[in-house]
N, C-alpha and C. Protein backbone atom coordinates (compact mmCIF):
# COMPACT_ATOMS: atom_id res chain seq x y z
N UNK A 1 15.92 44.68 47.38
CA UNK A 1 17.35 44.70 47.19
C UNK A 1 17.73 44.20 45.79
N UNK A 2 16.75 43.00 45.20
CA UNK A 2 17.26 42.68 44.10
C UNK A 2 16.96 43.56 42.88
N UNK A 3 15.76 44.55 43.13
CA UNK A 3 15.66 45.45 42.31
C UNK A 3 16.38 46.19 42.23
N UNK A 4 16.91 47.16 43.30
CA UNK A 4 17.86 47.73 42.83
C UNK A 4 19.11 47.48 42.50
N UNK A 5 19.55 46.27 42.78
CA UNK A 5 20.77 45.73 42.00
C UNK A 5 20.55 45.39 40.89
N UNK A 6 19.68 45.50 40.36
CA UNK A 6 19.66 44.88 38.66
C UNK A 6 19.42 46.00 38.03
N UNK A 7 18.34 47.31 38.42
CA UNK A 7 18.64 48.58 38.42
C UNK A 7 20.11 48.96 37.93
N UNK A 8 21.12 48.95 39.11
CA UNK A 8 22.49 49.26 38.80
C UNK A 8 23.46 48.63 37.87
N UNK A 9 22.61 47.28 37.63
CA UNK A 9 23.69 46.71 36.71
C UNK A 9 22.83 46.96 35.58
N UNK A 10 21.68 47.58 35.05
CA UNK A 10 21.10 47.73 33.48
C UNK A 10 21.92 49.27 33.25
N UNK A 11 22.34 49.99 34.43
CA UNK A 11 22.85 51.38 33.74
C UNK A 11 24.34 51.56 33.89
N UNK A 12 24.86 50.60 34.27
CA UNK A 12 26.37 50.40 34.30
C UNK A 12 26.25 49.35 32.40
N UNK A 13 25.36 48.72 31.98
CA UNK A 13 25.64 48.58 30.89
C UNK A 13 25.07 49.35 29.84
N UNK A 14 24.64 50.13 30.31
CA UNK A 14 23.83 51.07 29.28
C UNK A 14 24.82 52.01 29.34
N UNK A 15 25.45 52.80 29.89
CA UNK A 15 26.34 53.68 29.81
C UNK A 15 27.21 53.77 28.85
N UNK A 16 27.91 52.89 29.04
CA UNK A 16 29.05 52.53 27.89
C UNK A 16 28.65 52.42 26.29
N UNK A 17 27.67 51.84 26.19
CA UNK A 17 26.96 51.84 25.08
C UNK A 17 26.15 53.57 24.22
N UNK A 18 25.78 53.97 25.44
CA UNK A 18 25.31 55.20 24.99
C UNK A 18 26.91 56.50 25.07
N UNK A 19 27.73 55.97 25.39
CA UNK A 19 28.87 56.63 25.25
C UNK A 19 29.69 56.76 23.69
N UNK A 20 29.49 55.24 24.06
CA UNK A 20 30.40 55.27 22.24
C UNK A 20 29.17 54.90 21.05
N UNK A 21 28.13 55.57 21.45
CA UNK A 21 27.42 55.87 20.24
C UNK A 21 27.78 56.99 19.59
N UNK A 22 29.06 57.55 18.96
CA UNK A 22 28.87 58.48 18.22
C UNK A 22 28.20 58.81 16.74
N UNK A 23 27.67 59.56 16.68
CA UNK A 23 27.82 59.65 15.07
C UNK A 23 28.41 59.99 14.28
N UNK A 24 28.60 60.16 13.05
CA UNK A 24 29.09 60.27 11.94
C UNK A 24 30.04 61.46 12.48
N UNK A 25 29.05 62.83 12.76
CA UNK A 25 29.23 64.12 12.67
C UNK A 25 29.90 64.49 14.05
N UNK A 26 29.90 63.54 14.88
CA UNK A 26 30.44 63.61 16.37
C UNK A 26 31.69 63.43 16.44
N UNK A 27 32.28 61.96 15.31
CA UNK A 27 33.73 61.44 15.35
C UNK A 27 33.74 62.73 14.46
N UNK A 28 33.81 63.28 13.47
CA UNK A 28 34.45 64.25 12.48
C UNK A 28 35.03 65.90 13.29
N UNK A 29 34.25 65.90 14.09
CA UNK A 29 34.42 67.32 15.22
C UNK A 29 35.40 66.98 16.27
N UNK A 30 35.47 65.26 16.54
CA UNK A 30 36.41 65.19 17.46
C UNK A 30 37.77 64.73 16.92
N UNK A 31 37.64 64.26 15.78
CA UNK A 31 39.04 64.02 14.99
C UNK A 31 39.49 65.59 14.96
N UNK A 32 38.55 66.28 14.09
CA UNK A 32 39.15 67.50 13.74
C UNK A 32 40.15 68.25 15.18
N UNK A 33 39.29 68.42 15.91
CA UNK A 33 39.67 68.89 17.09
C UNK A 33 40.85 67.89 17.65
N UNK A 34 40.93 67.12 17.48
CA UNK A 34 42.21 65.95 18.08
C UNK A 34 43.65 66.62 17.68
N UNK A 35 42.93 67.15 16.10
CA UNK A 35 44.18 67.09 15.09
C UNK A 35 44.92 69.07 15.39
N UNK A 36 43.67 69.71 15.80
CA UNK A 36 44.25 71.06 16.10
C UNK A 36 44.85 71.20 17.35
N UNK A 37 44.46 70.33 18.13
CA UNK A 37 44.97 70.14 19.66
C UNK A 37 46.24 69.57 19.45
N UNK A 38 47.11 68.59 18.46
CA UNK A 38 47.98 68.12 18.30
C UNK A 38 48.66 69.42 17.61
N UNK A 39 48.50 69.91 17.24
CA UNK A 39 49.06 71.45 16.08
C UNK A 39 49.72 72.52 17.77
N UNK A 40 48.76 72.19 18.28
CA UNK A 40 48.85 73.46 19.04
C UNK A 40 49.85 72.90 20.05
N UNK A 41 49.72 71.94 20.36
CA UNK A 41 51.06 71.35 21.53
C UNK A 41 52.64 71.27 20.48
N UNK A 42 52.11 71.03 19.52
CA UNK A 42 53.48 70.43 19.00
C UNK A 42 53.65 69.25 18.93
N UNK A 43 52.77 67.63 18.51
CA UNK A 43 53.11 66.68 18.53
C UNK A 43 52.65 66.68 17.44
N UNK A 44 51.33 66.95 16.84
CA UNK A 44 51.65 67.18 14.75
C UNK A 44 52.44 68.03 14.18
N UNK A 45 53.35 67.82 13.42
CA UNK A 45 53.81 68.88 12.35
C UNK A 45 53.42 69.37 11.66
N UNK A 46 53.53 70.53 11.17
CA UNK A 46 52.59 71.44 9.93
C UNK A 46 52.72 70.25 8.65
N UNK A 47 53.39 68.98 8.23
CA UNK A 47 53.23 68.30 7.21
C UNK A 47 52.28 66.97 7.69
N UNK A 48 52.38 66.42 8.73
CA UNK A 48 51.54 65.85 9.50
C UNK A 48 50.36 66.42 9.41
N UNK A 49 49.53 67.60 9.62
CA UNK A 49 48.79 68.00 10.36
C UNK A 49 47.98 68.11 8.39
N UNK A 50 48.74 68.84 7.55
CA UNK A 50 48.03 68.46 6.20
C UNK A 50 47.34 67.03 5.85
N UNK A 51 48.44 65.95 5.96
CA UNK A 51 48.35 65.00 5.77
C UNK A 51 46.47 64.16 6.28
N UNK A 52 46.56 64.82 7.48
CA UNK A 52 45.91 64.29 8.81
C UNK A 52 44.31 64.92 8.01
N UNK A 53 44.58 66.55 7.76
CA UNK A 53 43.51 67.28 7.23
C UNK A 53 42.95 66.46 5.99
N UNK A 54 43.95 66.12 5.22
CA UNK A 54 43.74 65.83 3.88
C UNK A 54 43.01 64.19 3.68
N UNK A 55 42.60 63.69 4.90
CA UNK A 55 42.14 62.33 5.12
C UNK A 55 40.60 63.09 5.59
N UNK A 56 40.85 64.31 6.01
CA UNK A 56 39.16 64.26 6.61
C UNK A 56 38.58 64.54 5.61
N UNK A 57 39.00 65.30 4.72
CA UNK A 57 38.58 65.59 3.80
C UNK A 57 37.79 64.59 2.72
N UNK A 58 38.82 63.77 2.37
CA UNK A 58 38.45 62.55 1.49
C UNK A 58 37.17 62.09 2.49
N UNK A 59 37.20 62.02 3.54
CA UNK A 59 36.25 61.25 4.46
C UNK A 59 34.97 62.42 4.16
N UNK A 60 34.73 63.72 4.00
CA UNK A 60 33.88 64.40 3.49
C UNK A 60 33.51 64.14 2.45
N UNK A 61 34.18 63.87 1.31
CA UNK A 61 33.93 63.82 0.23
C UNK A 61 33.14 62.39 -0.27
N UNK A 62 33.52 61.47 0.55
CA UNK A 62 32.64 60.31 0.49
C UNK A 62 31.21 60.55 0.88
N UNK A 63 31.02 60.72 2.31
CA UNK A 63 29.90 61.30 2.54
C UNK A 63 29.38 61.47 1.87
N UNK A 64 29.56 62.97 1.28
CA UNK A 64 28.65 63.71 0.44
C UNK A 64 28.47 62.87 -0.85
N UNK A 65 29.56 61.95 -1.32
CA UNK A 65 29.01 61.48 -2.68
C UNK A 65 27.82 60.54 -2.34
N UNK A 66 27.94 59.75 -0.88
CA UNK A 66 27.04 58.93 -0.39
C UNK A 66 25.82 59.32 -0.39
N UNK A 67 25.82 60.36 0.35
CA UNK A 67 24.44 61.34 0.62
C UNK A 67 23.37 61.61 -0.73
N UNK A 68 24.20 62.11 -2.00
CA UNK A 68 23.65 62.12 -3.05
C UNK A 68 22.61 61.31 -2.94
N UNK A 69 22.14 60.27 -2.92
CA UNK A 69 21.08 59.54 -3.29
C UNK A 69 20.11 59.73 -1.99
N UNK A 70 19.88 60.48 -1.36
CA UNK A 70 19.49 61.09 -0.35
C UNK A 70 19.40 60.74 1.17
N UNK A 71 19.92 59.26 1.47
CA UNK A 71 20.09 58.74 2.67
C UNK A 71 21.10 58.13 2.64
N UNK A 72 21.56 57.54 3.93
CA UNK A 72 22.94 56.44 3.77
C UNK A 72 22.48 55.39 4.46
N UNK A 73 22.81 54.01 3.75
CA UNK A 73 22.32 52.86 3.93
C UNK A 73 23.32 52.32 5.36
N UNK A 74 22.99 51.21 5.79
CA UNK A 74 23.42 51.05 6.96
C UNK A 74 25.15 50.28 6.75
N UNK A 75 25.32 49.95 4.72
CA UNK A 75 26.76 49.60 4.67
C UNK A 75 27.44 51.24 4.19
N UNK A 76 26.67 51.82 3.82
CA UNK A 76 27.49 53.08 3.89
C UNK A 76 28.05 53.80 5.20
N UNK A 77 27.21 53.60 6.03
CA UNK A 77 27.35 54.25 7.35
C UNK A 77 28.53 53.11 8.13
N UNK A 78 28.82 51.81 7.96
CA UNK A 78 29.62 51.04 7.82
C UNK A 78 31.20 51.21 7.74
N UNK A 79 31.19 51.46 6.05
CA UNK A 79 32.16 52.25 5.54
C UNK A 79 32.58 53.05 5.79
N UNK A 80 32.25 54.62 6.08
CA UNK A 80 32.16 55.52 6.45
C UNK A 80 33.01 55.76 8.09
N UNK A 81 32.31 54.51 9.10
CA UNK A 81 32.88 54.23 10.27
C UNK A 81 34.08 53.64 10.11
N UNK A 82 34.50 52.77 9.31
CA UNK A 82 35.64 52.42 8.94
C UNK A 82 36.91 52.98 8.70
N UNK A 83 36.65 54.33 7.89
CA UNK A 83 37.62 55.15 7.34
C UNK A 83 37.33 55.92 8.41
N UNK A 84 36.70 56.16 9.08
CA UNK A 84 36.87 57.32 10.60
C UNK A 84 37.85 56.19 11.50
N UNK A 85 37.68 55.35 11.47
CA UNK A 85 38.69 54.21 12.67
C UNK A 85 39.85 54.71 12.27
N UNK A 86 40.39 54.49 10.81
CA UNK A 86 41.66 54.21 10.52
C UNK A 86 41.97 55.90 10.44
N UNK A 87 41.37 57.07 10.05
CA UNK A 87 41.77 58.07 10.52
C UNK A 87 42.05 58.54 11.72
N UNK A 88 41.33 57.58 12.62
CA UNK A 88 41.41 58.12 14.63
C UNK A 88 43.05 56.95 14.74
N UNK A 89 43.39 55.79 13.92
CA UNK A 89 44.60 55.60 14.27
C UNK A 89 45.65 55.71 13.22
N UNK A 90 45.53 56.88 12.39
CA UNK A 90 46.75 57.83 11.93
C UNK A 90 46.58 58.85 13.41
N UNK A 91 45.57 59.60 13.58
CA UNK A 91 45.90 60.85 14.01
C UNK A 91 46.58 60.30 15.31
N UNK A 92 46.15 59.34 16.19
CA UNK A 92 46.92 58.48 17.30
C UNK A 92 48.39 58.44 17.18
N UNK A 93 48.93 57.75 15.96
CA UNK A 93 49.83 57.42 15.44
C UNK A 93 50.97 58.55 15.08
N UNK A 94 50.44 59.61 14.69
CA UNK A 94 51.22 60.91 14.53
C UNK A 94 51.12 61.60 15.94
N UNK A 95 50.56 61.54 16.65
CA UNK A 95 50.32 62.50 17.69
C UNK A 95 51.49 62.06 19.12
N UNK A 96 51.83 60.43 18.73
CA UNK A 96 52.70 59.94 19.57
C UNK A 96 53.83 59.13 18.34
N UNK A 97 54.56 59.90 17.76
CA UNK A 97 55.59 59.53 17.45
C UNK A 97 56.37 61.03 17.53
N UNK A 98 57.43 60.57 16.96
CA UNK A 98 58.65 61.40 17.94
C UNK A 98 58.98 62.46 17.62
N UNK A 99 58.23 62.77 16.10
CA UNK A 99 58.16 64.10 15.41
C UNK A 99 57.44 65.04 16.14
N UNK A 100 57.90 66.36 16.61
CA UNK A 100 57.81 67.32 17.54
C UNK A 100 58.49 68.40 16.63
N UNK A 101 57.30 70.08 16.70
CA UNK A 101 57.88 70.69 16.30
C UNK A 101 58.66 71.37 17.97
N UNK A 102 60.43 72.09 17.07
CA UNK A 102 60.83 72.57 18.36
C UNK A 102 60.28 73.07 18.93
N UNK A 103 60.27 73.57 20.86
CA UNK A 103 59.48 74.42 21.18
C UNK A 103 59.52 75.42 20.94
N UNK A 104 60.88 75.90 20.47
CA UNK A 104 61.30 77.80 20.50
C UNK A 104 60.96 78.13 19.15
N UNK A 105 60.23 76.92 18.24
CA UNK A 105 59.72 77.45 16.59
C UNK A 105 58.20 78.32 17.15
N UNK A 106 57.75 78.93 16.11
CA UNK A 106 56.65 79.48 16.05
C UNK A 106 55.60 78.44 15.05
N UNK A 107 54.33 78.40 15.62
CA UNK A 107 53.35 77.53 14.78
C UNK A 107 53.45 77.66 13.78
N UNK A 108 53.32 76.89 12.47
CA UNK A 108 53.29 77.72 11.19
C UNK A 108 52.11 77.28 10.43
N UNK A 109 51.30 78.06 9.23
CA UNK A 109 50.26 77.23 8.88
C UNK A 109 48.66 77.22 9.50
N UNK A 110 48.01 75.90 8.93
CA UNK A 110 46.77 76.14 9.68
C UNK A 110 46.53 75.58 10.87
C-alpha cells in the first residue's frame, strides 16, 4: 500500500513539472497562436494585434542574435524566458481589456 501511494504522489509531482516545461519554441507557437485566436474573436485589435506581433518579433530577433555564437547559455535562455513572460502578460493584458473590435466590422489585416 505504501508503494503505491508514493507511486501516486512521485507522478502527481512530476506532472506539473513536465507540463510547464516548455521550450523556447513551444511558448513562441503558443503566444503566436494566443495572439491569432485573439484577432479572430475580436478581443485584439488590428493595432493591438501589430503591437503584440511586433514584440515576437524583437523576441526573434534576440534569439537569433543569441544563437550566433552557436549555442545559448543557460543566462540567455534566462533572458529569453523573461521577455516571453512579459510578452504572455501583454498578450493577457490586451486580450482582456475592453477594446473589442465591433462585431458587425469585418477582420481587417493580418
Amino acid at each position: 500500500m505504501i508503494r503505491i501511494t508514493s507511486i501516486a504522489l512521485a507522478a502527481l509531482i512530476a506532472v506539473p513539472a513536465i507540463a510547464s516545461a516548455h521550450t523556447i519554441e513551444d511558448r513562441k507557437a503558443i503566444q503566436a497562436y494566443k495572439i491569432e485566436q485573439g484577432r479572430k474573436d475580436g478581443s485584439i485589435t488590428w493595432r493591438e494585434g501589430i503591437k503584440l506581433r511586433g514584440e515576437q518579433r524583437k523576441i526573434e530577433r534576440t534569439e537569433t542574435q543569441m544563437k550566433d555564437k552557436g549555442y545559448l547559455s543557460k543566462r540567455d535562455r534566462r533572458e529569453l524566458s523573461q521577455m516571453q513572460n512579459k510578452a504572455a502578460k501583454h498578450i493577457y493584458a490586451e486580450k482582456h481589456d475592453r477594446w473589442h473590435r465591433a462585431w458587425f466590422l469585418p477582420r481587417v489585416g493580418r
